[in-house]
Every structure is written in structure tokens, then in C-alpha cells.
C-alpha atoms as a PDB file:
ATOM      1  CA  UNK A   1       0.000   0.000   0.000  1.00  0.00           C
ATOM      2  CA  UNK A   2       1.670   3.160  -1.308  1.00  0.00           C
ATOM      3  CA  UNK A   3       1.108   6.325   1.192  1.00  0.00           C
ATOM      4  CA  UNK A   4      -1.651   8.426  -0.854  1.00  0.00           C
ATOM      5  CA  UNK A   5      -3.734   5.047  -0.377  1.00  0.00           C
ATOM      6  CA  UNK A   6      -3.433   4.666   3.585  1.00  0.00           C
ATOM      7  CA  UNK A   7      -7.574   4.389   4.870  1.00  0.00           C
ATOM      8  CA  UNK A   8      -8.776   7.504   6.670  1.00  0.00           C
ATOM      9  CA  UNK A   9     -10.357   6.006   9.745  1.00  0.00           C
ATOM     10  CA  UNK A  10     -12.612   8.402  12.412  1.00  0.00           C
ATOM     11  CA  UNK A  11     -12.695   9.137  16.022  1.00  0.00           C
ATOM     12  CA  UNK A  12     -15.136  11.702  17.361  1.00  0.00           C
ATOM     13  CA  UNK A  13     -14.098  14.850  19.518  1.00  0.00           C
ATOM     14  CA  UNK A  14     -15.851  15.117  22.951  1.00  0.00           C
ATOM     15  CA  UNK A  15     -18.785  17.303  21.132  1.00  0.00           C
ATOM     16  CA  UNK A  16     -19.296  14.235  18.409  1.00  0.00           C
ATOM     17  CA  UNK A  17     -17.174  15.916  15.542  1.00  0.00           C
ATOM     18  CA  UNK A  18     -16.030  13.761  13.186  1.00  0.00           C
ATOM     19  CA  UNK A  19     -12.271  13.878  13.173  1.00  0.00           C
ATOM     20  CA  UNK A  20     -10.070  12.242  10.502  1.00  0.00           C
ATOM     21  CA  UNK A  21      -6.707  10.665  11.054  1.00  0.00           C
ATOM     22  CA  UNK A  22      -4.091   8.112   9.043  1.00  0.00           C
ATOM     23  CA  UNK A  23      -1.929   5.835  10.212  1.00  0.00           C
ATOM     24  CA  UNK A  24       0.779   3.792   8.579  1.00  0.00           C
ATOM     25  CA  UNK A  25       3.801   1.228  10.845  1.00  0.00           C
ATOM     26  CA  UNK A  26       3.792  -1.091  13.415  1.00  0.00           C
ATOM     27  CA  UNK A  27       5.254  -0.652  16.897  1.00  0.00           C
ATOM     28  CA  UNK A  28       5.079   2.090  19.709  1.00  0.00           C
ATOM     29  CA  UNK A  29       2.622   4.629  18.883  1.00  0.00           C
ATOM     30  CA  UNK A  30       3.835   7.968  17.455  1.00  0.00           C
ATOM     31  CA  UNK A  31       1.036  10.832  17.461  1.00  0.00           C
ATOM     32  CA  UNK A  32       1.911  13.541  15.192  1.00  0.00           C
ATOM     33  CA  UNK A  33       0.334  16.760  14.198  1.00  0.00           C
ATOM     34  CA  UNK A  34       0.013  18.892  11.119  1.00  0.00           C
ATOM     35  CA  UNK A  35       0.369  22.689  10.575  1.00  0.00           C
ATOM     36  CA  UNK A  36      -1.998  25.567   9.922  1.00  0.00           C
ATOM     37  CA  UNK A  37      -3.974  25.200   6.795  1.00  0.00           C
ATOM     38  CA  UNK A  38      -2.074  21.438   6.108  1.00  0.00           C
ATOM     39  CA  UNK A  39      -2.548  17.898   6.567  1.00  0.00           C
ATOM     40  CA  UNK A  40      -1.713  15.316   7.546  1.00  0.00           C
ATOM     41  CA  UNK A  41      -0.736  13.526   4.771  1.00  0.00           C
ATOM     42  CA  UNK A  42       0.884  17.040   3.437  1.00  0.00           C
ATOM     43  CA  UNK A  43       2.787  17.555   6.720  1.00  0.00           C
ATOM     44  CA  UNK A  44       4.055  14.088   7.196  1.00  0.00           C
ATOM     45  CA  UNK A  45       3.594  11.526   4.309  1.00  0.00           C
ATOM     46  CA  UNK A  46       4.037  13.356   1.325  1.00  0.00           C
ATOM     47  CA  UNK A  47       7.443  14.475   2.150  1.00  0.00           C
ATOM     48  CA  UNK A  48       8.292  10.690   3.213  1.00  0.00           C
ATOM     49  CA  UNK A  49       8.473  11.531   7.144  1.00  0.00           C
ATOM     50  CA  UNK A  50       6.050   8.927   8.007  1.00  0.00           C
ATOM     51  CA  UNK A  51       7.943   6.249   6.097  1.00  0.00           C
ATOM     52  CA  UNK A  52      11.026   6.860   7.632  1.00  0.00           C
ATOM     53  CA  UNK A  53       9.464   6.940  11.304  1.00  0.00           C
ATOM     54  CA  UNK A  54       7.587   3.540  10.492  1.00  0.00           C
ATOM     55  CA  UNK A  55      10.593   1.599   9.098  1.00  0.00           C
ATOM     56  CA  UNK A  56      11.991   3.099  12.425  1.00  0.00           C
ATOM     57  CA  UNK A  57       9.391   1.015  14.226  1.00  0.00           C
ATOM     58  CA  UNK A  58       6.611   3.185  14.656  1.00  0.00           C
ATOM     59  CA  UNK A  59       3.550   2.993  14.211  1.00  0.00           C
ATOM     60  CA  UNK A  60       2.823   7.098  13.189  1.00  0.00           C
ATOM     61  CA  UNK A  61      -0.689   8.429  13.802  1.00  0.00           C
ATOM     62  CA  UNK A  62      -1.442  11.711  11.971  1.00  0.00           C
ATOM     63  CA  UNK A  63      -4.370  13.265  12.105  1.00  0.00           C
ATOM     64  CA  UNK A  64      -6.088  16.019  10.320  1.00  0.00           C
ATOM     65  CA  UNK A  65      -6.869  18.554  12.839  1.00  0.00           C
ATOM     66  CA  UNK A  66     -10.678  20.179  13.025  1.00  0.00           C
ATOM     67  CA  UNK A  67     -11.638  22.341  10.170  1.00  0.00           C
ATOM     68  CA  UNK A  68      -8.639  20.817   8.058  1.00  0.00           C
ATOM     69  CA  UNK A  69      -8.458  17.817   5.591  1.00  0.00           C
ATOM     70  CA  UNK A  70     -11.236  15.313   6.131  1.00  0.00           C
ATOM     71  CA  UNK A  71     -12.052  16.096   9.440  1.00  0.00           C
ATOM     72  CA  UNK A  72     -15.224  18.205  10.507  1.00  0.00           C
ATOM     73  CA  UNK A  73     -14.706  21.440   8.882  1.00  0.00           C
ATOM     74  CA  UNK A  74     -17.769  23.029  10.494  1.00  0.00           C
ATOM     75  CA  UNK A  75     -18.903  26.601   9.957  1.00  0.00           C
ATOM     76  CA  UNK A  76     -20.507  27.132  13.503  1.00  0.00           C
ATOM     77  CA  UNK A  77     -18.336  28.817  16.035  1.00  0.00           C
ATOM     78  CA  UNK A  78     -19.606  26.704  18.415  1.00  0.00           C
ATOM     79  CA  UNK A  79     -17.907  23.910  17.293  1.00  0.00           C
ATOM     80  CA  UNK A  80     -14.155  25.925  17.782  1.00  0.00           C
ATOM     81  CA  UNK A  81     -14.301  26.911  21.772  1.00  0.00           C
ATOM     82  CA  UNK A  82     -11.325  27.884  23.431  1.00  0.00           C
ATOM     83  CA  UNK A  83      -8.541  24.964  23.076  1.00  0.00           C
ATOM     84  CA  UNK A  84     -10.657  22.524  21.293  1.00  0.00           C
ATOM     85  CA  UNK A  85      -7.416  21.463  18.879  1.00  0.00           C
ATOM     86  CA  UNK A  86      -5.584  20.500  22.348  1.00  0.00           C
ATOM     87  CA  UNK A  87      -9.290  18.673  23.415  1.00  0.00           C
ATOM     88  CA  UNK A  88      -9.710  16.615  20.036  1.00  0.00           C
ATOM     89  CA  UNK A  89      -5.361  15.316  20.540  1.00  0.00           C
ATOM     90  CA  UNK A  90      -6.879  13.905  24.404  1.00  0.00           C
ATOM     91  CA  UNK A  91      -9.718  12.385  22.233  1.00  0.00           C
ATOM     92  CA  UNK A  92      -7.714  10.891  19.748  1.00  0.00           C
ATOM     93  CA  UNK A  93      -5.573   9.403  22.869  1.00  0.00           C
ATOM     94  CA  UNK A  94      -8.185   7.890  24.568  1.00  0.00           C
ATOM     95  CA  UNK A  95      -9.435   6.563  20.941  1.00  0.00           C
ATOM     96  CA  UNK A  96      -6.182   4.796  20.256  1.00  0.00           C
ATOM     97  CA  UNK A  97      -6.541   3.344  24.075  1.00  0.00           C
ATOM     98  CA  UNK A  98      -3.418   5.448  24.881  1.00  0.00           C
ATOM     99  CA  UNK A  99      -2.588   6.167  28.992  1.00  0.00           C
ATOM    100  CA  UNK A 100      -2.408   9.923  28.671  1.00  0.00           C
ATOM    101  CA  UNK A 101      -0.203  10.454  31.601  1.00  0.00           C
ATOM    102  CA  UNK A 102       1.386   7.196  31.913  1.00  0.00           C
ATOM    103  CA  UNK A 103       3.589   7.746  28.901  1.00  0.00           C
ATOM    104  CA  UNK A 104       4.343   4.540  26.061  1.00  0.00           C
ATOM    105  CA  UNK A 105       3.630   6.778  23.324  1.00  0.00           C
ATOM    106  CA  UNK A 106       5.477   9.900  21.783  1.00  0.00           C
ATOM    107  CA  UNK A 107       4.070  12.981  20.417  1.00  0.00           C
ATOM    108  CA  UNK A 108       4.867  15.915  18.273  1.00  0.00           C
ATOM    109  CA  UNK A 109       3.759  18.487  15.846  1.00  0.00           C
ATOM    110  CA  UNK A 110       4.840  20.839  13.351  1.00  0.00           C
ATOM    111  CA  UNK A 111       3.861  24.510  13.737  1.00  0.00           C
ATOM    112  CA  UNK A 112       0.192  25.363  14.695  1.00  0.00           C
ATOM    113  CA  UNK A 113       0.561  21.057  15.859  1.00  0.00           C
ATOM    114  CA  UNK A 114       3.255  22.134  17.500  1.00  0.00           C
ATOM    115  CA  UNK A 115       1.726  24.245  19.544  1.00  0.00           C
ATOM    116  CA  UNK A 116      -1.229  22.204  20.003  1.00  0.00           C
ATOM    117  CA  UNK A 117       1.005  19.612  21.407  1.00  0.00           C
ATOM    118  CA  UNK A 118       2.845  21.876  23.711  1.00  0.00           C
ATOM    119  CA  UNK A 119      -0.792  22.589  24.951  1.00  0.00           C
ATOM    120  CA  UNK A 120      -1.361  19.069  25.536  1.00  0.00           C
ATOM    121  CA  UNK A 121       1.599  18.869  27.616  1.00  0.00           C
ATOM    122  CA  UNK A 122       0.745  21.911  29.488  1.00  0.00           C
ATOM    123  CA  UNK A 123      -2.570  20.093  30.091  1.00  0.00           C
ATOM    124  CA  UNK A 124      -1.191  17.271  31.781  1.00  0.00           C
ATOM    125  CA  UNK A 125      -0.576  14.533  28.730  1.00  0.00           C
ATOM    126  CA  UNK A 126       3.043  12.594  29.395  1.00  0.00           C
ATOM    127  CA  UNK A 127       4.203  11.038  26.532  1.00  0.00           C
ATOM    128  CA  UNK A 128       7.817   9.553  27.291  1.00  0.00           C
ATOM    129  CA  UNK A 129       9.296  12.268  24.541  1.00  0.00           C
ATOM    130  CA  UNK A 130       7.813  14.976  22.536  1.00  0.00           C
ATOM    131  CA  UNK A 131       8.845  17.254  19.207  1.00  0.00           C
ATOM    132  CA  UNK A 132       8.157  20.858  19.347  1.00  0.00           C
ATOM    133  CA  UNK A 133       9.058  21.728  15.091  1.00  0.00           C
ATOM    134  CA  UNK A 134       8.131  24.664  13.707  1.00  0.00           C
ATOM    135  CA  UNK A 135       7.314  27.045  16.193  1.00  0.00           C
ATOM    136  CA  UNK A 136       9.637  28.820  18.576  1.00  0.00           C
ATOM    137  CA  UNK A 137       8.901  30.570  22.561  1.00  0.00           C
ATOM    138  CA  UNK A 138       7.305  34.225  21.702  1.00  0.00           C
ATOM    139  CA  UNK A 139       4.823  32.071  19.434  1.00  0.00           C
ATOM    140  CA  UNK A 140       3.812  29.645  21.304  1.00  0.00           C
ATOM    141  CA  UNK A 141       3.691  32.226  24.399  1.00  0.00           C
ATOM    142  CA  UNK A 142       1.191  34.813  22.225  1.00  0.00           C
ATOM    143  CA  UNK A 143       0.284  34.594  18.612  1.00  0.00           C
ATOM    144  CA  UNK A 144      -2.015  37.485  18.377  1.00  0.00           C
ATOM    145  CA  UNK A 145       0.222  38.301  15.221  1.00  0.00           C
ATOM    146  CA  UNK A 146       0.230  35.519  13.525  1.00  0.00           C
ATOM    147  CA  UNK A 147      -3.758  35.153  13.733  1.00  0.00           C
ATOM    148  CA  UNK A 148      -3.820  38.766  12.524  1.00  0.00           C
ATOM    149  CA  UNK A 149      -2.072  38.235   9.647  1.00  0.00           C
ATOM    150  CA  UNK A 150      -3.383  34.786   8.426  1.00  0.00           C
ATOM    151  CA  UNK A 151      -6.893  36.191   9.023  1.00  0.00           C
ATOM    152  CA  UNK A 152      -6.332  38.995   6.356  1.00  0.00           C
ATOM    153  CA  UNK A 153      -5.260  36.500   4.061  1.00  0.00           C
ATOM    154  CA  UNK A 154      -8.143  34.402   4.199  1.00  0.00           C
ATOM    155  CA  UNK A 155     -10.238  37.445   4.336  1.00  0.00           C
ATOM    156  CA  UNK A 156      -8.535  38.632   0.775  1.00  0.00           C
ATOM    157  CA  UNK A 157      -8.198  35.123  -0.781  1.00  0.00           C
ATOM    158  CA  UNK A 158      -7.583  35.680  -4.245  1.00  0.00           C
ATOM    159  CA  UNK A 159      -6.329  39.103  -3.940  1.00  0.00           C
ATOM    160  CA  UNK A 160      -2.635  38.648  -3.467  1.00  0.00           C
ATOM    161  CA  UNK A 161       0.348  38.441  -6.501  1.00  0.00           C
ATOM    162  CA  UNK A 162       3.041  36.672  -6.767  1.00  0.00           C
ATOM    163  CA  UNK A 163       5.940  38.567  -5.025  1.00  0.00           C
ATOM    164  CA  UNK A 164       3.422  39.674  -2.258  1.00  0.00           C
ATOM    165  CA  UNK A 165       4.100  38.231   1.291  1.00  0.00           C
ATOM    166  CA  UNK A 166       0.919  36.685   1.599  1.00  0.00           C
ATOM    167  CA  UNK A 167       1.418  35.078  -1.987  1.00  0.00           C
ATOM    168  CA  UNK A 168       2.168  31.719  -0.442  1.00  0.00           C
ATOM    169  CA  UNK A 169       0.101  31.354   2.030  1.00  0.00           C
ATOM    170  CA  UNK A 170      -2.698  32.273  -0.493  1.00  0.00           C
ATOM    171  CA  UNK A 171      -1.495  29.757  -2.753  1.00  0.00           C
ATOM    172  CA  UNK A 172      -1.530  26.918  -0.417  1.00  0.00           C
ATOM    173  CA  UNK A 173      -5.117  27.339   0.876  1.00  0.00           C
ATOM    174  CA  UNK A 174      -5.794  26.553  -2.807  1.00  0.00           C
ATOM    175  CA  UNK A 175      -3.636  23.633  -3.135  1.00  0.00           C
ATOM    176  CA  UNK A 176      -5.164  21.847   0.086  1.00  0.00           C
ATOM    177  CA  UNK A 177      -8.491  23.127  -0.955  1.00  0.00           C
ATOM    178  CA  UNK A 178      -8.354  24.913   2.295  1.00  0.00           C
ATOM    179  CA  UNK A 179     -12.177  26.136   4.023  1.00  0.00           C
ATOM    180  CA  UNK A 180     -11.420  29.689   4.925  1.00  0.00           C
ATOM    181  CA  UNK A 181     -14.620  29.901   6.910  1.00  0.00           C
ATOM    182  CA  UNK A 182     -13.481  27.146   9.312  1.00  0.00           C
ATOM    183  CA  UNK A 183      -9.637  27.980   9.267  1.00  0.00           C
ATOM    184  CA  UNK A 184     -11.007  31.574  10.727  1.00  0.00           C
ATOM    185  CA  UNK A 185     -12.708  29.354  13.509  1.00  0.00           C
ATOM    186  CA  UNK A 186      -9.947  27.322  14.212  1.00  0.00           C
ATOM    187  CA  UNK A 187      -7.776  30.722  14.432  1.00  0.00           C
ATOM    188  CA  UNK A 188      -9.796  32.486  17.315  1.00  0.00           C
ATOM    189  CA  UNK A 189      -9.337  29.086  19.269  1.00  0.00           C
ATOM    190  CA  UNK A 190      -6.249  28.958  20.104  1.00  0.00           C
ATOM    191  CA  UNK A 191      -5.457  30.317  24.012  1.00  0.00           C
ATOM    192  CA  UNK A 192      -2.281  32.066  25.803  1.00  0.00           C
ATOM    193  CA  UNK A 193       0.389  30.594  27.577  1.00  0.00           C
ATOM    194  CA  UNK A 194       2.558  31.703  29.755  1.00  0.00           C
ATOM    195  CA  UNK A 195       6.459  30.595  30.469  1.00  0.00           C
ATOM    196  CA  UNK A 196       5.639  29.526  33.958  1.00  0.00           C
ATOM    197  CA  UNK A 197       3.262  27.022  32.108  1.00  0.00           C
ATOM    198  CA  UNK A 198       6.032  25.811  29.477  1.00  0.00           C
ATOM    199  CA  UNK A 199       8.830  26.038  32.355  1.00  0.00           C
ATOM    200  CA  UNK A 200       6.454  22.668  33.991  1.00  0.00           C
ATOM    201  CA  UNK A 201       6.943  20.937  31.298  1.00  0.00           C
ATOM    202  CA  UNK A 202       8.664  17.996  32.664  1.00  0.00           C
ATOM    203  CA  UNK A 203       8.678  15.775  29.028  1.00  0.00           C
ATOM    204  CA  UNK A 204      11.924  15.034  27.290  1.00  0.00           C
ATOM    205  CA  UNK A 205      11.086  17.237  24.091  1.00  0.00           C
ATOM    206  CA  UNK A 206      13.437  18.226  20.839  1.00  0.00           C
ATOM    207  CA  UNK A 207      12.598  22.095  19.900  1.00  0.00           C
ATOM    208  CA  UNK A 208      13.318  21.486  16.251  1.00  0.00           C
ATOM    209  CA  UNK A 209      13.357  24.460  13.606  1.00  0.00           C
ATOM    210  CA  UNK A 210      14.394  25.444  10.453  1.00  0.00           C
ATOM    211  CA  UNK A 211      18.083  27.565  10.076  1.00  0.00           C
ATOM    212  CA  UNK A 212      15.925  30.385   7.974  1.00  0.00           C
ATOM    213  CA  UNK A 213      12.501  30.308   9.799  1.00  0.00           C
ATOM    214  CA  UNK A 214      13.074  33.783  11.243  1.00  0.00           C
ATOM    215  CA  UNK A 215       9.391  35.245  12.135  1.00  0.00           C
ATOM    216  CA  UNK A 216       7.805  32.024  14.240  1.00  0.00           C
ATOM    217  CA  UNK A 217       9.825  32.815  17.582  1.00  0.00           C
ATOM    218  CA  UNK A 218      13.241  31.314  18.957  1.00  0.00           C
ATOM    219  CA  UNK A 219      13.449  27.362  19.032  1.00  0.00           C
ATOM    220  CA  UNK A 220      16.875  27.825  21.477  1.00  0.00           C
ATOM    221  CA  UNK A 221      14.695  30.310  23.850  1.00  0.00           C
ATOM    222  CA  UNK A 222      12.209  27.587  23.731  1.00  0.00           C
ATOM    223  CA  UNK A 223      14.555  24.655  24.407  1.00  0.00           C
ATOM    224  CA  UNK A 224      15.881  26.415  27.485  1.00  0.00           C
ATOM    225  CA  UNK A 225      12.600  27.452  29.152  1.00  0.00           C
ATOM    226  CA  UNK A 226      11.735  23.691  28.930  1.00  0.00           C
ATOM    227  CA  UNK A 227      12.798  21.443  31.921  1.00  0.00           C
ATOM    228  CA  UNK A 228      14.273  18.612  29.383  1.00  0.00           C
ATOM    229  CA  UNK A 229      14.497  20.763  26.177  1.00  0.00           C
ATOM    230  CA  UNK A 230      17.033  20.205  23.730  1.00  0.00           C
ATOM    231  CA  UNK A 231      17.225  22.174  20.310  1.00  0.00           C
ATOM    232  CA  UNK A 232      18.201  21.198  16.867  1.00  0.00           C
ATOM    233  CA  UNK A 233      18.056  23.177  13.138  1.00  0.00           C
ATOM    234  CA  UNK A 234      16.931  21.435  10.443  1.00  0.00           C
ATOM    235  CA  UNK A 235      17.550  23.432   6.750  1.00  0.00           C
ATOM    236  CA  UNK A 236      15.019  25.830   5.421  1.00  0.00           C
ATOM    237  CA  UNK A 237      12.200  28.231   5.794  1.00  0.00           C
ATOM    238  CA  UNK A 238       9.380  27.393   7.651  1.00  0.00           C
ATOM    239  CA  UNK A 239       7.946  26.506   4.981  1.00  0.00           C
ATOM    240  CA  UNK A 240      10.320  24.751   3.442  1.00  0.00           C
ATOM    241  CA  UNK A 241      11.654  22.867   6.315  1.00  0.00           C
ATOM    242  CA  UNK A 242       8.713  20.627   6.696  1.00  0.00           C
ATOM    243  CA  UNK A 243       9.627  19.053   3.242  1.00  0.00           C
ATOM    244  CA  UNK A 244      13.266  18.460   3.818  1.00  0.00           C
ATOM    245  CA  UNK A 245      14.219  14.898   4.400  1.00  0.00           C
ATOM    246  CA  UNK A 246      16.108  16.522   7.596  1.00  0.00           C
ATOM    247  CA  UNK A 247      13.266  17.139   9.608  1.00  0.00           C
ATOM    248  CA  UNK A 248      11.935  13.237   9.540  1.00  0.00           C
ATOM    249  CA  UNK A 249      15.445  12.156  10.156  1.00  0.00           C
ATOM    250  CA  UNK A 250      16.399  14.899  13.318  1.00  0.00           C
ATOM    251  CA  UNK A 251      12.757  13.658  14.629  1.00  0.00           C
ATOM    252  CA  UNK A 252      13.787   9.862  14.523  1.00  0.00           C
ATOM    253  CA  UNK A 253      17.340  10.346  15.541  1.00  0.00           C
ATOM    254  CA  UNK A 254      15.749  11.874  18.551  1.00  0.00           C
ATOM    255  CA  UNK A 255      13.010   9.658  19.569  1.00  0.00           C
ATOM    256  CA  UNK A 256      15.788   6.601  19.010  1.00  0.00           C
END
């Protein structure tokens, strides 16, 4: 079975939504979540991350996060409370009969799944080691800035040239056939932390970004605030970084 043909299987958040998620290996479970705007098959199989981590011995779990990819992409705001991404990663958890603080699992994301993992630590969840990629301390602390500026681009879809900042972003709604309406909701979910919350992070996690991702916070800043934080750069923008073959070998490296 080639990649693009792993099944999409379900689970349900705790309000019923139907969540989507693939999986492809065999061993000790390895959760792993996608950007803002992506998927999970963008984030981690296209770019043959989830290969390498299964013939590593895992078995990789990647779901697509609410109001991306196959999962619910509903248009009521009710359905995108405060720290709902962080609630559907417990669900998915409990689906795949995981002990959320009792560890034999790992866990990671890339950028906005960053985040939502770091969350998910915050909240209690112990996985034996965890991958913060993509996303560096001032962003995961406040990112009031970043929601501004992603909202205007999916407020002005369409709008942008080539050359224009927003260009890419723009383009790769498109190419993921992207629902603006629900990425707005899944935006204005997102909460604050604060570095007394990331300082109790007692998990063994690798801050991993890449050497020209210069506006999504410091990954070193981040490493240090963490109790058992160690950093790592992979090549490229942030953008870019998540399709180097780099980033799927510093995360198994790690987690071996």
C-alpha cells in the first residue's frame, strides 16, 4: 500500500465531531500533528516523514486537525471553543486506548501542531518524549500576530500576486483546498500561555526548527525554558523545512 492510499479512519471529539486521522507502521505509537492550513498527509507523508518513522518502528498516527483535511470542517463557532485542537489530541488518545499520563507513546507536531502539542503537555498529557518543530517561545507564548495576519489572508483570498508576502500562504489554501470559513474558527481558538506554564513541562522534548525560519519565535529560547528541552536546526524556511528529508530524520534520531 503506497502512502496516498493509507484508509482515513474516524474518532469523534468530545462534542461528536467527526475527526479524521491516518496511520501507517507497526510498533510504539507515534502521534503527530500537522500545521496551519495542512494535513496530515501534506505535513508528514508526502514528504516521506512517516515512512522513515515507520521503518523506524513506529507505528505514526497523523491526524487532520478540526476544520482541516477530512475532518469536521464546520462553519458554527460553536464547534471551535477555546482549546478545542488541544481537546480533540486527548480524544484521539483515549481513541487509540493510549494512557495519557502514563507515557508509552510519543508525540509531536509541526507549527500550529506544535503548539497544540505543547498545549497538551501543558494540560497534563506525558508522553515519554515529545517534538516541538516549527514554532519557537514568543509564538507559542502569544500569537495574536500571527492570527492577525493569516486572518487577512483568508479574508482577501484571491487578492494577493506573486511577489506579495501573503502570496504563499494564499497559494496553499488553494492547493489543500483549504475552508477559509473554518480555518477563521480554528484561528480564534487557540489560548495564551505563559512561560511559567512551558517552564512545567517535565517531558523530554526536541525544539526542532528550520536555520531560515526567522518570524515564528526562537526554538533555542524555547529549548531552554523547557525542563528537558534540547534544540536542533533542520535546513530551510518554515515553509520549506517541513519538506526536507532533515526534519523526519532529526525527529527519529531523537526519539531513538
Amino acid at each position: 500500500m503506497s502512502e496516498p492510499d493509507l484508509p482515513i479512519q474516524h474518532f469523534r471529539g468530545d462534542d461528536g465531531a467527526v475527526l479524521a486521522y491516518r496511520e501507517i507502521g507497526e510498533g510504539r505509537p507515534l502521534v503527530l500533528l500537522h500545521g496551519f492550513v495542512s494535513t496530515g498527509y501534506v505535513n508528514w507523508i508526502k514528504y516521506g516523514h512517516a515512512r522513515r518513522l515507520a521503518e523506524a518502528g513506529y507505528r505514526v498516527v497523523m491526524p487532520d486537525l478540526r476544520g482541516h483535511g477530512a475532518s469536521d470542517r464546520s462553519h458554527d463557532p460553536g464547534a471551535y471553543p477555546p482549546d478545542v485542537l488541544a481537546d480533540d489530541g486527548l480524544a484521539l488518545l483515549a481513541h487509540l486506548g493510549l494512557d495519557l499520563a502514563a507515557g508509552g507513546f510519543d508525540l509531536g507536531g509541526y507549527s500550529l501542531g506544535s503548539r497544540t502539542t505543547l498545549r497538551m503537555l501543558v494540560r497534563g498529557v506525558r508522553p515519554d518524549r515529545a517534538v516541538l518543530a516549527g514554532m519557537g517561545l514568543s509564538r507559542m507564548l502569544d500569537i495574536s500576530g500571527a492570527s492577525a495576519w493569516y486572518q487577512r489572508v483568508l479574508d482577501h483570498l484571491g487578492s494577493y500576486r506573486h511577489g506579495d508576502p501573503e502570496f504563499m500562504t494564499q497559494a496553499f489554501v488553494k492547493t489543500v483546498d483549504g475552508d477559509p470559513a473554518a480555518l477563521s474558527l480554528v484561528i480564534g481558538a487557540s489560548v495564551p500561555m505563559s512561560r511559567s506554564d512551558v517552564a512545567g513541562v517535565p517531558t523530554p522534548v526536541l525544539v526542532l526548527m528550520g536555520d531560515r525560519d526567522d518570524d515564528h519565535g526562537s526554538g533555542q529560547e524555547l529549548a531552554e525554558l523547557l525542563q528537558a528541552g534540547s534544540y536542533r536546526q533542520v535546513p530551510g524556511s518554515h515553509m520549506a523545512a517541513v519538506a526536507r528529508p532533515e526534519l523526519g530524520r532529526a525527529i527519529a534520531e531523537f526519539l531513538d
